[in-house]
N, C-alpha and C. Protein backbone atom coordinates (compact mmCIF):
# COMPACT_ATOMS: atom_id res chain seq x y z
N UNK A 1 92.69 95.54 113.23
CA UNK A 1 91.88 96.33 112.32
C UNK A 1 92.63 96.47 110.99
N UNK A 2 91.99 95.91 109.69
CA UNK A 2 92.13 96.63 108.28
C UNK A 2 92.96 97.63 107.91
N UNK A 3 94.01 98.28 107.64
CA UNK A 3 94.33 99.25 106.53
C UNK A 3 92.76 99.38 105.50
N UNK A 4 92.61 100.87 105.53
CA UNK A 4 91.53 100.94 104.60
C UNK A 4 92.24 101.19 102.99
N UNK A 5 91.78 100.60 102.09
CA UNK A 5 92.66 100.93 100.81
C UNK A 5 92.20 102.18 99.98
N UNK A 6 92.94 103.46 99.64
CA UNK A 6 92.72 104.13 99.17
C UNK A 6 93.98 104.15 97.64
N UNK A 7 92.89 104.11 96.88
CA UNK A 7 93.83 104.30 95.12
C UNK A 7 93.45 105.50 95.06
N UNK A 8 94.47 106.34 94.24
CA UNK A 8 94.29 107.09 93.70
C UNK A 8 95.40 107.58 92.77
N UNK A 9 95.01 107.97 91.42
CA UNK A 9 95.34 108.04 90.18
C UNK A 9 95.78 109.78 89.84
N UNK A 10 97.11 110.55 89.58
CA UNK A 10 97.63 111.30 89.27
C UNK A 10 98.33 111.25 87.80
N UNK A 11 97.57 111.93 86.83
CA UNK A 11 97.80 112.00 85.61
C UNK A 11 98.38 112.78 84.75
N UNK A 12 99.29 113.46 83.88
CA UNK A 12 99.92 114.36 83.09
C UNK A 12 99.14 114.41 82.21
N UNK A 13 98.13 113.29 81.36
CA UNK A 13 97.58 112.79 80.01
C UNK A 13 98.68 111.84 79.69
N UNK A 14 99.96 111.75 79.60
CA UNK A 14 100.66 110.60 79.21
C UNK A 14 101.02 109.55 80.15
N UNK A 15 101.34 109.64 81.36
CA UNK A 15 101.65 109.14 82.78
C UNK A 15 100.85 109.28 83.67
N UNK A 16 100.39 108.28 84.06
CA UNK A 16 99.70 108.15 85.45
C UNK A 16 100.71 107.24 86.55
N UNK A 17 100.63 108.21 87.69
CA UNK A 17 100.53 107.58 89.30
C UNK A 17 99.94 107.23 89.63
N UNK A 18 99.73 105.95 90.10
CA UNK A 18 98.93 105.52 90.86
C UNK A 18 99.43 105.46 92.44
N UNK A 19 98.76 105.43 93.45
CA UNK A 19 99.12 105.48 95.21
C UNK A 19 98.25 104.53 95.47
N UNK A 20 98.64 103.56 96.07
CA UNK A 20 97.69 102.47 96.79
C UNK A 20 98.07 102.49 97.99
N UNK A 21 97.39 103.23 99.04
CA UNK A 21 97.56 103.72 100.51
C UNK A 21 97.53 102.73 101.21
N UNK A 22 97.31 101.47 101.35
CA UNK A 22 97.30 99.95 102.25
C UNK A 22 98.90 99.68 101.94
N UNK A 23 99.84 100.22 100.57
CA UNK A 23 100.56 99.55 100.58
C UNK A 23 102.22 100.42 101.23
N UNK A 24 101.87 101.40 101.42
CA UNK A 24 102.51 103.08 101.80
C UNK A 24 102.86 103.04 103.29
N UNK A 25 104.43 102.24 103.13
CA UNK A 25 104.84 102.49 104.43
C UNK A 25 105.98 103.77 105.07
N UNK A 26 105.31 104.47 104.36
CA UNK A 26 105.64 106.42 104.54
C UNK A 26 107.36 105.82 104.74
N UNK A 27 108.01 105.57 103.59
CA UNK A 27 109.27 105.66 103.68
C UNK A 27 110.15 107.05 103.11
N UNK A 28 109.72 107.70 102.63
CA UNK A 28 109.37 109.00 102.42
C UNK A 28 110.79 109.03 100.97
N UNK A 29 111.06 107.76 100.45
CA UNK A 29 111.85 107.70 98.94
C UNK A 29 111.29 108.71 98.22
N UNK A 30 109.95 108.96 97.67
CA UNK A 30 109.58 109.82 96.98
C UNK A 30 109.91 111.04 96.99
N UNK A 31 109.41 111.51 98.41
CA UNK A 31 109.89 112.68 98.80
C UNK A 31 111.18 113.72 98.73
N UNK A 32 112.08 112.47 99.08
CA UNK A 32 113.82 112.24 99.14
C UNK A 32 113.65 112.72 98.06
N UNK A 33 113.90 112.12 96.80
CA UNK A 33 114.38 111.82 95.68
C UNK A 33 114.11 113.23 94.68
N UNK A 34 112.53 113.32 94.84
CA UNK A 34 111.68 114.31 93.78
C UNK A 34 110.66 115.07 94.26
N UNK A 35 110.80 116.05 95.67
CA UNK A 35 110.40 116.77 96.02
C UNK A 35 109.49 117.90 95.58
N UNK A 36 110.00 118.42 94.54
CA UNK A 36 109.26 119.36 93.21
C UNK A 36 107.78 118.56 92.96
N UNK A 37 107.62 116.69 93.32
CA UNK A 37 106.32 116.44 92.68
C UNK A 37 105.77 115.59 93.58
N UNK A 38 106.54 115.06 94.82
CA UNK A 38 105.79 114.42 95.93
C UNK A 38 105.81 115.25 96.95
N UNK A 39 104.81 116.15 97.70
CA UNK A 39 104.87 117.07 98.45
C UNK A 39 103.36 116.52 99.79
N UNK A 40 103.85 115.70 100.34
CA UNK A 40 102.57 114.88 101.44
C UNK A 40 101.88 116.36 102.32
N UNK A 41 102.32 117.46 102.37
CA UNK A 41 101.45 118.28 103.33
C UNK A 41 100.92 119.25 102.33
N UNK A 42 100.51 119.29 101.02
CA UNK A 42 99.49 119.76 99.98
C UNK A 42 98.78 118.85 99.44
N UNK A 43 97.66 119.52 99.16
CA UNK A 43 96.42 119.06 99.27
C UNK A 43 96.06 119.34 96.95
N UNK A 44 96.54 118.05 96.21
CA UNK A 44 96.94 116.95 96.26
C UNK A 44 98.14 117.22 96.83
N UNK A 45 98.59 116.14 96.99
CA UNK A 45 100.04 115.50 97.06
C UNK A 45 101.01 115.38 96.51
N UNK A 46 100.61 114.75 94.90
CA UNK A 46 100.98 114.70 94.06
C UNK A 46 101.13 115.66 92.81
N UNK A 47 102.12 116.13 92.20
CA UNK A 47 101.71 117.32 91.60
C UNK A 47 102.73 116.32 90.36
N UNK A 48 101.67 116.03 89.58
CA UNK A 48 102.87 114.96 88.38
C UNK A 48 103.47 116.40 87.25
N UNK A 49 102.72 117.39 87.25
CA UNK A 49 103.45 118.15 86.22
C UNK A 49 104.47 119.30 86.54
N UNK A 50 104.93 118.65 87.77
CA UNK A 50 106.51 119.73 88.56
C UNK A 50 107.79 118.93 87.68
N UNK A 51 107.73 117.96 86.63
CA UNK A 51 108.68 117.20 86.61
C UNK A 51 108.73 116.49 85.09
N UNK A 52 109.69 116.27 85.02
CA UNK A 52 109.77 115.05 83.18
C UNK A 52 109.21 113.67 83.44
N UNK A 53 108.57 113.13 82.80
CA UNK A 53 108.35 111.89 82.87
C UNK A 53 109.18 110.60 83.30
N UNK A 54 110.81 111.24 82.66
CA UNK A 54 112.10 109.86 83.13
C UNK A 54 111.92 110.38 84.42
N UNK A 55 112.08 111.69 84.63
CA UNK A 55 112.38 111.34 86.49
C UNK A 55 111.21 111.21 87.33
N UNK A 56 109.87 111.44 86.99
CA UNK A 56 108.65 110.37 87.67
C UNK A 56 109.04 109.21 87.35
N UNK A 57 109.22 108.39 86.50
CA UNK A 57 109.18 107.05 86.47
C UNK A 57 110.55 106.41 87.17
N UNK A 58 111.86 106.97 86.92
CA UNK A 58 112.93 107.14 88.31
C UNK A 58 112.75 106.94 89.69
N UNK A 59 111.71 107.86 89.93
CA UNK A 59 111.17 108.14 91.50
C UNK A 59 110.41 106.73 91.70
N UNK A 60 109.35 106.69 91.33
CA UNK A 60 108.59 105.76 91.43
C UNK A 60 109.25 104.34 91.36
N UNK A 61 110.23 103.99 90.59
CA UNK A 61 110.40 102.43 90.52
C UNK A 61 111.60 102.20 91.95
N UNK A 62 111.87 103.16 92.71
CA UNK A 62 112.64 103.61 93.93
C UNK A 62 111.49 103.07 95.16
N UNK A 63 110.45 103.20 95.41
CA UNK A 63 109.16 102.93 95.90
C UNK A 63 109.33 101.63 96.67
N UNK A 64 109.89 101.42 98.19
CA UNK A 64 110.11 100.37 98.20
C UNK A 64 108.93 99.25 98.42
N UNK A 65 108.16 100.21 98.52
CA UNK A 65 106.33 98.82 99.48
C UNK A 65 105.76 98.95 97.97
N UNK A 66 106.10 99.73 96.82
CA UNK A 66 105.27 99.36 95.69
C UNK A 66 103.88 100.02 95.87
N UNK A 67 103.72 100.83 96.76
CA UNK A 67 102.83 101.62 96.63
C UNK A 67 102.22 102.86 95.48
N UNK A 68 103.49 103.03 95.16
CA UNK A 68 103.11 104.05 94.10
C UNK A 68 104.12 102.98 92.74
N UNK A 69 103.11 102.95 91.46
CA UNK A 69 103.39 102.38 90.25
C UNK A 69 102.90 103.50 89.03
N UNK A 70 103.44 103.11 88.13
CA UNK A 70 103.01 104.78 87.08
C UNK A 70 102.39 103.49 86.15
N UNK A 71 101.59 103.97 85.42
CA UNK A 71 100.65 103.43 84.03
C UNK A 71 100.65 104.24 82.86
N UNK A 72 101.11 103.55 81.73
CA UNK A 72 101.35 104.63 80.32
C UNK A 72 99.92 104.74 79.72
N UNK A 73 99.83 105.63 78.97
CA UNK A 73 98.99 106.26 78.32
C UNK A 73 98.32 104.59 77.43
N UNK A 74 98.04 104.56 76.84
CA UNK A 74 97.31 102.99 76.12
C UNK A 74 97.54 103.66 74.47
């Protein structure tokens, strides 16, 4: 059976998270690292404005399945 793919997009206005759940092999780096903004048992999850932008983008390039990638503002 499929992994079902779930995206979903966490934004400040300057930084976006993105989570691509097919690719999320719950290694729990995020968590480790930057706790204040990856929190998996609240409802989001993601809370991008516990934190500075260098250390979201820190956290994230740590990500080893590449599940979570950040996208700049355009």
């Amino acid at each position: 059976m499929d992994k079902i793919n779930v995206t979903k997009e966490y934004t400040n206005g300057e930084t976006t998270i993105v989570w691509q759940s097919n690719k999320c092999m719950h290694s729990a780096k995020c968590v480790q690292n930057l706790p204040s903004v990856f929190q998996p048992k609240e409802q989001p999850w993601i809370k991008i404005e516990n934190a500075l932008d260098e250390e979201i983008k820190n956290t994230v390039a740590k990500c080893p399945s590449g599940a979570l990638t950040i996208k700049h503002k355009q």
